[in-house]
Protein backbone atom coordinates (compact mmCIF):
# COMPACT_ATOMS: atom_id res chain seq x y z
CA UNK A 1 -25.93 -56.81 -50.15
CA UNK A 2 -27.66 -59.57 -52.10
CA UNK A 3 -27.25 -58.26 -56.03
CA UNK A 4 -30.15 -58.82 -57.84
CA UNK A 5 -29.17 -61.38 -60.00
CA UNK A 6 -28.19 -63.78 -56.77
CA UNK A 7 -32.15 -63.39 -56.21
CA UNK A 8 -33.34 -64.51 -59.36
CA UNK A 9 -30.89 -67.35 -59.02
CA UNK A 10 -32.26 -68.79 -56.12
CA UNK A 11 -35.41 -69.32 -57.81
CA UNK A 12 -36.36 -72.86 -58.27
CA UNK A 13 -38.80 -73.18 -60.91
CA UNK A 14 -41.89 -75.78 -61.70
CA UNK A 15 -41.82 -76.82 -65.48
CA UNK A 16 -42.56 -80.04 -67.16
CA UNK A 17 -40.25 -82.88 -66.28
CA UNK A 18 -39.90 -84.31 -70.08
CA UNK A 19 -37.61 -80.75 -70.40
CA UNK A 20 -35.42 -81.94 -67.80
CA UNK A 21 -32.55 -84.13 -68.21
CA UNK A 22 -31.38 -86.01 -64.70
CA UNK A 23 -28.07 -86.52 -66.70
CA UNK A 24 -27.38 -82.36 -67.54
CA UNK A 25 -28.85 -81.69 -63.93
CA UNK A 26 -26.34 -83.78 -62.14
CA UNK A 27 -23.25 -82.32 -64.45
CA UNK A 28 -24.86 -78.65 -64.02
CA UNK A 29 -25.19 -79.11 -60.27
CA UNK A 30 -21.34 -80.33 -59.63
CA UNK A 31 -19.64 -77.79 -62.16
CA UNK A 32 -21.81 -74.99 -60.04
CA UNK A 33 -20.89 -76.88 -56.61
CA UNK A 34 -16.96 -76.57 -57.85
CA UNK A 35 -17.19 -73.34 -59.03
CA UNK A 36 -19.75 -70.75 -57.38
CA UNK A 37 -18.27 -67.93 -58.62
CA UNK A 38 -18.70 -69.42 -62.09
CA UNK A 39 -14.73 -68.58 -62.84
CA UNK A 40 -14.44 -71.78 -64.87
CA UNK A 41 -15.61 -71.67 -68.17
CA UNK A 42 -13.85 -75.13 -69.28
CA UNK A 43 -15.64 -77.83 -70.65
CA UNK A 44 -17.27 -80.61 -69.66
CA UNK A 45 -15.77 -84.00 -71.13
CA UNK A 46 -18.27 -87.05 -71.22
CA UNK A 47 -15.97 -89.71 -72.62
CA UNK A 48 -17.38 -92.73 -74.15
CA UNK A 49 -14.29 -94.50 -75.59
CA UNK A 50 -14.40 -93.46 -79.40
CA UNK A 51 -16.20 -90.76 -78.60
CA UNK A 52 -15.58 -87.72 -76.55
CA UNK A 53 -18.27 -85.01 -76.30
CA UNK A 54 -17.26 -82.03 -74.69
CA UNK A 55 -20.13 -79.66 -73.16
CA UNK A 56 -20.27 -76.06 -72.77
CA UNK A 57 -20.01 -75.05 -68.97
CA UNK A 58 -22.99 -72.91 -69.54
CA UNK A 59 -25.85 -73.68 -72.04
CA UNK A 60 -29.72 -74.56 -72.04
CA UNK A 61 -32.94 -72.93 -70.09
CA UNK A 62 -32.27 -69.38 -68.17
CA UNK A 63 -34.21 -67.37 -65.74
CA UNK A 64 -36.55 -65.36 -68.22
CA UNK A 65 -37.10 -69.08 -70.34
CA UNK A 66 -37.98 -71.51 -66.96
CA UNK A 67 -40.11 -68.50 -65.81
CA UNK A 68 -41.98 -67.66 -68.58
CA UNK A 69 -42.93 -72.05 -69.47
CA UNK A 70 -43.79 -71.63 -65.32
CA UNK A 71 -46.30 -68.97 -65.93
CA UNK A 72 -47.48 -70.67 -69.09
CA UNK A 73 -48.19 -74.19 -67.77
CA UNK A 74 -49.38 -72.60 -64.42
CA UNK A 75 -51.90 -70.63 -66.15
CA UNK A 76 -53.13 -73.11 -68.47
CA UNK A 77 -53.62 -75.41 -65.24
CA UNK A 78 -55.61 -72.85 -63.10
CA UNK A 79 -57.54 -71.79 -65.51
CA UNK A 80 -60.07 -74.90 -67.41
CA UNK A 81 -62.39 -73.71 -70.06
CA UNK A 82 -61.22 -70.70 -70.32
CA UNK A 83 -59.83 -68.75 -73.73
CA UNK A 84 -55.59 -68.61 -73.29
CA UNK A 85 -53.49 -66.93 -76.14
CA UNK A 86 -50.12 -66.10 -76.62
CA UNK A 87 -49.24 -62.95 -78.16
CA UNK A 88 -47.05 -64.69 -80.24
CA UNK A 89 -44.41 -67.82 -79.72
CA UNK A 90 -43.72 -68.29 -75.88
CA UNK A 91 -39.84 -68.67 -76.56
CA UNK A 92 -38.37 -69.74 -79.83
CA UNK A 93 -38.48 -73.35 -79.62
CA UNK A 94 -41.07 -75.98 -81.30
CA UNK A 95 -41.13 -78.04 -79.12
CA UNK A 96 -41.95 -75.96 -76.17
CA UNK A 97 -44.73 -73.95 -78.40
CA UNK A 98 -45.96 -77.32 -79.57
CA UNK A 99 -46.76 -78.79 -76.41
CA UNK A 100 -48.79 -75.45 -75.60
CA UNK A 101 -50.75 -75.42 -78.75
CA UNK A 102 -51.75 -79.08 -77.66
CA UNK A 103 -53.06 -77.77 -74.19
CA UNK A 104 -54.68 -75.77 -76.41
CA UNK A 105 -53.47 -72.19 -76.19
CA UNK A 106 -53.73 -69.94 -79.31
CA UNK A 107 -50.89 -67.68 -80.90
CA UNK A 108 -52.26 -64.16 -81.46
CA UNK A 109 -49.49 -63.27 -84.10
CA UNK A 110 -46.44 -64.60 -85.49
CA UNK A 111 -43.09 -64.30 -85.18
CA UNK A 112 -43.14 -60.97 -87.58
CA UNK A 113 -46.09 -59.02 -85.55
CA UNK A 114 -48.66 -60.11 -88.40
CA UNK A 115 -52.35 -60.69 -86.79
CA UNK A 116 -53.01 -64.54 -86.83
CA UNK A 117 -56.12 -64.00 -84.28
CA UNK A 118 -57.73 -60.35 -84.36
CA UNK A 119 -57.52 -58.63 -81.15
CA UNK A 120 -60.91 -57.14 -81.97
CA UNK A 121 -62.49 -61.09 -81.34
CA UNK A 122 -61.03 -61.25 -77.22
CA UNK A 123 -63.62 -60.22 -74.39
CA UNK A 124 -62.46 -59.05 -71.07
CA UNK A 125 -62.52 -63.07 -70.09
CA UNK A 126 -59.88 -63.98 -71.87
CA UNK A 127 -56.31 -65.02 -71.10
CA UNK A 128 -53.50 -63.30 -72.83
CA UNK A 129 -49.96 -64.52 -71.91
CA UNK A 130 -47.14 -61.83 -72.74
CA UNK A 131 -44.08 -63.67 -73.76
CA UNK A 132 -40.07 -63.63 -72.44
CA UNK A 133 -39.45 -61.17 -75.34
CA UNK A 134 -42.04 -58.78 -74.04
CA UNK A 135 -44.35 -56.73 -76.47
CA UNK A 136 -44.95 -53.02 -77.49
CA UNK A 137 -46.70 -50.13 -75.12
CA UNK A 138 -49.64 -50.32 -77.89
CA UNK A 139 -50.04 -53.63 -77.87
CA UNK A 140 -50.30 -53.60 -74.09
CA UNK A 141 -52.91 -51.03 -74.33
CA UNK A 142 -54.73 -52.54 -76.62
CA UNK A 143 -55.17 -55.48 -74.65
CA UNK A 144 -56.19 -53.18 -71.58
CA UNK A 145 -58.56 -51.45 -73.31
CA UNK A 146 -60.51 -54.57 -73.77
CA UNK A 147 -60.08 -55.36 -69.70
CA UNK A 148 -57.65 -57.63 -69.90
CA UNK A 149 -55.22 -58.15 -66.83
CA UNK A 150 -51.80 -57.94 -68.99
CA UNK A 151 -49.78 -57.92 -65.73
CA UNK A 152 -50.80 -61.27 -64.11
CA UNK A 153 -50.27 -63.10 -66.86
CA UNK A 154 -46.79 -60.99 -67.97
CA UNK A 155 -43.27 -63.65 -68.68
CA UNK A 156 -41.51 -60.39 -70.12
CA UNK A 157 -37.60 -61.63 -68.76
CA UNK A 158 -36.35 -59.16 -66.02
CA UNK A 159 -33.54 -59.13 -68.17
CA UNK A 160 -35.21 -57.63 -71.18
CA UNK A 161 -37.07 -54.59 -69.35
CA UNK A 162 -33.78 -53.82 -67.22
CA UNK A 163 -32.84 -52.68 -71.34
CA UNK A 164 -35.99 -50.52 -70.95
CA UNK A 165 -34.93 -49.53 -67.90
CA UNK A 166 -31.61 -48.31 -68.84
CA UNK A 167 -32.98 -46.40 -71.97
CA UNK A 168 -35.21 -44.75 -69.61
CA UNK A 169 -32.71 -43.28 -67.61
CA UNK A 170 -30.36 -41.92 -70.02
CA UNK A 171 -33.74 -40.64 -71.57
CA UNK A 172 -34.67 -38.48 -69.03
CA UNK A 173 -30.71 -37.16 -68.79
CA UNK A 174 -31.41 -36.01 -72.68
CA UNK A 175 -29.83 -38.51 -74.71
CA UNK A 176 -31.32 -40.31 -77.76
CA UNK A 177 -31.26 -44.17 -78.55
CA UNK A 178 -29.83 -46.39 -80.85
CA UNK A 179 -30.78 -49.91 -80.43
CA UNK A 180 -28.45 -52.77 -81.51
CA UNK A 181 -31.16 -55.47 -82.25
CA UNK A 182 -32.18 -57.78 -85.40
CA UNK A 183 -35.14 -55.01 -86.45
CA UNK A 184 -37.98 -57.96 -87.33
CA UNK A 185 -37.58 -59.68 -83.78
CA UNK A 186 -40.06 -59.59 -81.29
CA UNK A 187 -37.90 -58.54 -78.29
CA UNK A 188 -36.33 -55.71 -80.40
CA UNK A 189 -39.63 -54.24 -81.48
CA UNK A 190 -41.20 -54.56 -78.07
CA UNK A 191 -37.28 -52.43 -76.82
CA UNK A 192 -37.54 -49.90 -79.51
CA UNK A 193 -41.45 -49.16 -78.32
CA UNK A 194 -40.35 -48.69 -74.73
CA UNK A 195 -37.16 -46.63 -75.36
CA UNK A 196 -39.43 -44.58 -78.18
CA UNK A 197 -42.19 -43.57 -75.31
CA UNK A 198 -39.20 -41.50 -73.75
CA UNK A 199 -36.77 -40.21 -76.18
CA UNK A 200 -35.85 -40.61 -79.84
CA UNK A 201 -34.66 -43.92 -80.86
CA UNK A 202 -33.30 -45.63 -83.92
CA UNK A 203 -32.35 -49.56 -84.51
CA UNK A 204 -29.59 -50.76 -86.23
CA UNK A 205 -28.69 -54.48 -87.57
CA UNK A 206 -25.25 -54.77 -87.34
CA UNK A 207 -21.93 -52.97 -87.89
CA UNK A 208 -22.22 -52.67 -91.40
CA UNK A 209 -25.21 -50.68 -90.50
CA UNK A 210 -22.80 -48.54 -87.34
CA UNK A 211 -20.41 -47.46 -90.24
CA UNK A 212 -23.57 -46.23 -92.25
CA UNK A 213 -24.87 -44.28 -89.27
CA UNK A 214 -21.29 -42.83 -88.44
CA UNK A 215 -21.23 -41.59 -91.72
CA UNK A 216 -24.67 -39.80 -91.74
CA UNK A 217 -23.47 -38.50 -88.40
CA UNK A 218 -19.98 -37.03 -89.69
CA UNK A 219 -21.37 -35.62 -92.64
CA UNK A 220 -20.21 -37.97 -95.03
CA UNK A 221 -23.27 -38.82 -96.64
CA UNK A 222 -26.07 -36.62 -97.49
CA UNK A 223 -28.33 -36.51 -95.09
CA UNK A 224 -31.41 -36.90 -97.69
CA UNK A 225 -30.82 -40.50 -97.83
CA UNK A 226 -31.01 -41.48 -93.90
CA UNK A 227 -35.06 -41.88 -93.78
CA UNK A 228 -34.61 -44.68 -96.88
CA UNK A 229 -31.91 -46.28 -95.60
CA UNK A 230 -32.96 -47.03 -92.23
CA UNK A 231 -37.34 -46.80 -93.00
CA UNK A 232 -39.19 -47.82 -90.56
CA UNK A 233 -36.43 -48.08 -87.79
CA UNK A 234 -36.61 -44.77 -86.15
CA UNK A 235 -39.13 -42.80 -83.92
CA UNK A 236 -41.74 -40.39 -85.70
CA UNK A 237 -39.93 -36.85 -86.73
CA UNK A 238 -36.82 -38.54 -85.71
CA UNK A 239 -34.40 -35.75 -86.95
CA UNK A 240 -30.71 -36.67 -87.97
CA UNK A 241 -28.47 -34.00 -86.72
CA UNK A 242 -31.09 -33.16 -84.20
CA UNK A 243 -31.34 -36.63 -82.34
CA UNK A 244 -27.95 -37.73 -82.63
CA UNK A 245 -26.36 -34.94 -81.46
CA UNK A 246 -27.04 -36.92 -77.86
CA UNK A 247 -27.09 -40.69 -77.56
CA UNK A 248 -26.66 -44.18 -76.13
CA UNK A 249 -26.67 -47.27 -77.09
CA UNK A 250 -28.40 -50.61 -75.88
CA UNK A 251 -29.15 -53.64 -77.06
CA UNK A 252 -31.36 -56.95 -77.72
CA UNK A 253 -30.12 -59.11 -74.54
CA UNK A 254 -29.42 -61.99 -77.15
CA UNK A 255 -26.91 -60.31 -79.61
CA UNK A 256 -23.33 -61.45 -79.71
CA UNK A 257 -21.47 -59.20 -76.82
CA UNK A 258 -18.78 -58.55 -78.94
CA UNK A 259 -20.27 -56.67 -81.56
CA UNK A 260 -22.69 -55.11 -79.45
CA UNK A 261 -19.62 -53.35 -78.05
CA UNK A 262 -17.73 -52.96 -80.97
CA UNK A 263 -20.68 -50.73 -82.45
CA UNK A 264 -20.71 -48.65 -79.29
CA UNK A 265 -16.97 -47.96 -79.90
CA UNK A 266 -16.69 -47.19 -83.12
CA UNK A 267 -19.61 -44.81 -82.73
CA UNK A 268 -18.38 -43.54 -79.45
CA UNK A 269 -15.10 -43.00 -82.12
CA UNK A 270 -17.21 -40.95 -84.47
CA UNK A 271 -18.77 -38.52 -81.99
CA UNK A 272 -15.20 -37.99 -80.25
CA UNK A 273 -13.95 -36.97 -84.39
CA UNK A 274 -16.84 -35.00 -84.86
CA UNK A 275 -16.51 -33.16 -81.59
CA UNK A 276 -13.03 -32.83 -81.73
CA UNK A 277 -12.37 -34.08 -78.26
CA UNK A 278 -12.72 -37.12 -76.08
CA UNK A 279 -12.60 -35.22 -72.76
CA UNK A 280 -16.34 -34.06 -72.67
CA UNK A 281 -17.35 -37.36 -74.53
CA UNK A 282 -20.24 -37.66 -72.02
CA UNK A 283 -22.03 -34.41 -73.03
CA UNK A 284 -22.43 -36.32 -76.08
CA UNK A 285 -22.40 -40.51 -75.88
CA UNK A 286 -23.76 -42.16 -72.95
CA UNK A 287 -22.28 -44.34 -70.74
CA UNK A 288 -24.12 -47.23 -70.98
CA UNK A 289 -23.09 -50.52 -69.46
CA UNK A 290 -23.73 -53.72 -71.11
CA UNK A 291 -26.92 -54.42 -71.51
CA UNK A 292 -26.79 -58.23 -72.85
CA UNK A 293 -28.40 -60.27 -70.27
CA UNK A 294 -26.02 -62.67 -68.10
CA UNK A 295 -26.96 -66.11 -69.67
CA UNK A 296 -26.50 -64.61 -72.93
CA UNK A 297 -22.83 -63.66 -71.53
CA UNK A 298 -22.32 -66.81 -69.93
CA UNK A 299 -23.02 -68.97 -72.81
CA UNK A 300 -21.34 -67.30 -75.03
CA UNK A 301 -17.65 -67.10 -73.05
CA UNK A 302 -18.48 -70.89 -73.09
CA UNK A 303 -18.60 -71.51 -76.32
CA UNK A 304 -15.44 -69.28 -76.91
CA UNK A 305 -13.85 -71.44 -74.41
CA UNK A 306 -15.34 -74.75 -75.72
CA UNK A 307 -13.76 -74.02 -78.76
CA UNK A 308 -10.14 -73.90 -77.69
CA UNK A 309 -10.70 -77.43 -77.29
CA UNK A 310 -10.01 -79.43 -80.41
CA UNK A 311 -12.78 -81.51 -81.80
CA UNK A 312 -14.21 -83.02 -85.58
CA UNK A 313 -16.99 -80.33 -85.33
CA UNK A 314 -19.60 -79.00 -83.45
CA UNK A 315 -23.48 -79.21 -82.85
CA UNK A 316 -25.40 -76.60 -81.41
CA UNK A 317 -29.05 -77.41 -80.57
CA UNK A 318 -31.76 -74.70 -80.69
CA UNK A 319 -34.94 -73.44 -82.21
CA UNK A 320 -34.11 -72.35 -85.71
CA UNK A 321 -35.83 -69.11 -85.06
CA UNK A 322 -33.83 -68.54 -81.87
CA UNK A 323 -31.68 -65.12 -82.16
CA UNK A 324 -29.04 -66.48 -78.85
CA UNK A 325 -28.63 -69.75 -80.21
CA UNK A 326 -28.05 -68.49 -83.83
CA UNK A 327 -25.02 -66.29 -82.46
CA UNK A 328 -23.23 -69.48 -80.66
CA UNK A 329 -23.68 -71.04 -84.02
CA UNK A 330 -21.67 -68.07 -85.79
CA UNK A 331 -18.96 -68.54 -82.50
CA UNK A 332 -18.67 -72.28 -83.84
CA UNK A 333 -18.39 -71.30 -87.76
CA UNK A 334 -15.53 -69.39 -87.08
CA UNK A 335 -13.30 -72.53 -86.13
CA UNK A 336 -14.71 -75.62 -87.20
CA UNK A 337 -17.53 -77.46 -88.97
CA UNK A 338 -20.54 -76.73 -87.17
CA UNK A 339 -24.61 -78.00 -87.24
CA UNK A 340 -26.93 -76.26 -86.00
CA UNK A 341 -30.18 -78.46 -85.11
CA UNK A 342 -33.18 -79.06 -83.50
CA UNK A 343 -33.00 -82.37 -81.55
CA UNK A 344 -31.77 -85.75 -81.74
CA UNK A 345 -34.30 -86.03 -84.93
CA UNK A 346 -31.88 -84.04 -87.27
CA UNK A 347 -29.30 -86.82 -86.61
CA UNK A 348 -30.42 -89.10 -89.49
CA UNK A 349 -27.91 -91.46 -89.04
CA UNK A 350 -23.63 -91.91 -88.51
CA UNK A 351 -23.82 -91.13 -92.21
CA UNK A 352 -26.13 -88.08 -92.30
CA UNK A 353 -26.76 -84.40 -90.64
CA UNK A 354 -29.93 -82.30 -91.06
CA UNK A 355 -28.72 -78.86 -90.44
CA UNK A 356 -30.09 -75.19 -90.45
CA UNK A 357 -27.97 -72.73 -91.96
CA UNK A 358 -28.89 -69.66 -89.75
CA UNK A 359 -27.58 -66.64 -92.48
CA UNK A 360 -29.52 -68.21 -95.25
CA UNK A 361 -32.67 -69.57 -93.12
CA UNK A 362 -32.23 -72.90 -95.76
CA UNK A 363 -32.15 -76.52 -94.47
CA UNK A 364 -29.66 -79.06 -95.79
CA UNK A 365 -28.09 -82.68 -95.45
CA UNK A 366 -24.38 -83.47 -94.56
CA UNK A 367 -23.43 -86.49 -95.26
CA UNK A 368 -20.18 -88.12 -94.29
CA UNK A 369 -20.01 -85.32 -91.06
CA UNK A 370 -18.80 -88.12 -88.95
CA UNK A 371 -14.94 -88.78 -90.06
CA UNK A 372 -14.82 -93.07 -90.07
CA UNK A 373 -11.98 -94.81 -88.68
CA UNK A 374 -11.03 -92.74 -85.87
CA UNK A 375 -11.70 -91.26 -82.40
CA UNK A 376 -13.84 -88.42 -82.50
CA UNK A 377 -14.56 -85.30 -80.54
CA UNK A 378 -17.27 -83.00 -80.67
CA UNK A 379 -18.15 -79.62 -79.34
CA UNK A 380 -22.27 -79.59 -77.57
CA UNK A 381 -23.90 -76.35 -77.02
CA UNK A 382 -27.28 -75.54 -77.11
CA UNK A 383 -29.36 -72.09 -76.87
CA UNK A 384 -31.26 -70.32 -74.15
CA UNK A 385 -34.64 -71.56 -74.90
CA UNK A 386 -33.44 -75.58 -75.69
CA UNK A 387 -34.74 -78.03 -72.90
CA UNK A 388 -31.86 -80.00 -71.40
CA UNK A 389 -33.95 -83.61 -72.24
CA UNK A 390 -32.96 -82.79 -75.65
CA UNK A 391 -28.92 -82.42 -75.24
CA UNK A 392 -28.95 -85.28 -73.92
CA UNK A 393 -31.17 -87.33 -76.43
CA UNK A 394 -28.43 -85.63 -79.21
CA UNK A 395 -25.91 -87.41 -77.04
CA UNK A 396 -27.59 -90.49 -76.57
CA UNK A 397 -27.89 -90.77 -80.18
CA UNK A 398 -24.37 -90.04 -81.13
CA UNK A 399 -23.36 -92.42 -78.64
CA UNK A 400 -25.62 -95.05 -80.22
CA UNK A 401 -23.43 -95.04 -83.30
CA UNK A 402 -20.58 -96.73 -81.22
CA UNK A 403 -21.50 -100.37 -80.13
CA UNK A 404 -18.46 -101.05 -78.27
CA UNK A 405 -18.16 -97.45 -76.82
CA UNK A 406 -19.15 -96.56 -72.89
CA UNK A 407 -22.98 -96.74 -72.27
CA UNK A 408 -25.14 -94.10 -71.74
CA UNK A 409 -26.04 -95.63 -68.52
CA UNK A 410 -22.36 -96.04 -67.17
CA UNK A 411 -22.17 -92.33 -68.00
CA UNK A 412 -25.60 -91.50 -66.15
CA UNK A 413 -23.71 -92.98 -63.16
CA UNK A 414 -20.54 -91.41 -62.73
CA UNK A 415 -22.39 -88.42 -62.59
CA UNK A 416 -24.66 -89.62 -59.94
């Protein structure tokens, strides 16, 4: 039998070619020839001499991105003089977003939910485009109550409602939800409204947050404090002892795989105490199976693979709002210098960086991030929502800063 995710791979997808890089497609296209059963997660090593750049085997555009800039372009083309908005940001890269606000879409909210275009000002004419990250039950009822046709025009990633699909069925078997998801994002909101139509739910950040929980749960900490500590994260009555007697836990598709299942362990750990045994485990924690989406998987076991490679540092390229690209960034950190930027523009010069720091959310300027005098090697990612043109404009432009190094164009052609 064909699995499901063989299907969505054999999708070939129209979006503009200035996202496409005939460089990346070529390298892309042999690694996947050599290795269908995507076993090898080496690097890719495009040596110019002086400098060696080694590529993750598995970075840029997925399904739910190509799909949902497909639906976006298509719908702006069939549809002249009409009214097109976006519910908010398409995918988490400017440039992208940019080039639809020039065609002259319109972004209902921002990132945060807050109302940039009141919903009360569409008519039954207009376009609304849902984006990859999906959107809450009200929201989509809102927008039907006005007669608009929320499924045609729908880029939610399959990825992100097979989530909802999974909290669904553990639902109706009587277990609660606890969502591992950065609370403010879109795609967690829009998870926590799905699983919350079925069954108690609660989000939580990060681990920090897990040993909080486990302690409410075991007794440790009075249970008066729960509703202030995690306000305006749970479902409506949500009841402590109540709703957490039974639960699972799932996740936002783009959080780092490893913690995702180190908070379902140590939890899983704190029911088995509280119960006493591990042998009817099931009556209270559900099995549920990973619920990060596969390019999220795949790019991360690249990076972690990338970086048993030596190198100066590292770049990762992504939209500084983008949750999958921020977690290959913390990968990087752990090892070696690491920048994370937008395109070739943040690479002032051989002498200077212009980086994002992704805890802080604060821009700054390395200087002196290329070490003179030598050979250098650096480590080139990029996130889920980055279009391929731009990797290889950041390589272009590193490669500019060695005159007597192998040319771009030699490089274009060993590939071809």
């Amino acid at each position: 039998m064909i699995s499901y995710l063989c299907i969505l791979s054999m999708k070939q997808f129209s979006i503009p070619t200035r996202y496409r890089s005939p460089l990346i497609a070529a390298i892309k296209q042999q690694r996947k020839d050599a290795d269908k059963l995507k076993k090898d997660f080496t690097p890719t090593l495009l040596d110019f001499g002086p400098l060696k750049i080694y590529l993750a085997r598995h970075f840029g555009f997925c399904y739910g991105v190509e799909n949902a800039i497909e639906i976006a372009f298509e719908t702006i083309d069939q549809n002249p003089g009409k009214r097109i908005f976006l519910l908010s940001e398409m995918i988490h890269n400017p440039f992208v977003n940019d080039d639809l606000i020039a065609r002259g879409l319109q972004f209902m909210m921002d990132t945060k939910g807050n109302t940039l275009i009141p919903f009360e000002t569409l008519t039954a004419e207009d376009i609304v485009i849902i984006p990859a990250f999906g959107t809450t039950i009200a929201i989509e009822n809102k927008l039907r109550s006005i007669g608009i046709q929320i499924e045609r025009y729908n880029t939610t990633c399959p990825f992100v409602e097979k989530v909802w699909n999974r909290a669904e069925q553990i639902a109706k078997k009587g277990y609660s939800i606890v969502v591992h998801g950065k609370p403010s994002h879109e795609e967690t909101r829009a998870t926590f409204s799905h699983s919350d139509a079925h069954t108690p739910t609660l989000v939580i950040n990060d681990m920090e947050e897990a040993i909080v929980l486990g302690e409410f749960i075991a007794g440790e900490r009075d249970a008066a404090g729960f509703a202030d500590f995690f306000k305006g994260r749970y479902s409506e009555g949500f009841q402590l002892e109540k709703d957490l007697m039974r639960f699972g836990v799932v996740n936002q598709t783009t959080m780092l795989a490893t913690d995702t299942q180190a908070i379902a362990d140590y939890l899983k750990q704190v029911v088995i105490k509280k119960h006493g045994t591990d042998n009817n485990i099931g009556d209270y924690f559900a099995d549920t199976r990973d619920t990060l989406c596969y390019a999220t998987n795949d790019n991360q076991t690249a990076v972690r693979h990338l970086l048993d490679q030596e190198a100066d540092f590292a770049i990762v390229i992504g939209g500084r709002k983008s949750s999958n690209s921020s977690h290959l960034v913390e990968l990087c950190e752990h090892k070696l210098p690491t920048y994370f930027i937008q395109s070739e523009a943040d690479i002032l010069s051989d002498q200077a960086i212009r980086a994002f720091n992704w805890i802080s959310h604060e821009e700054y300027t390395k200087t002196d991030y290329i070490p003179a005098d030598k050979e250098i090697k650096v480590l080139i990612t990029s996130g889920a929502s980055c279009p391929d043109a731009i990797v290889e404009a950041v390589i272009e432009k590193l490669s500019s800063f060695y005159p007597g190094a192998t040319s771009m164009e030699s490089i274009r052609e060993s590939w071809n």
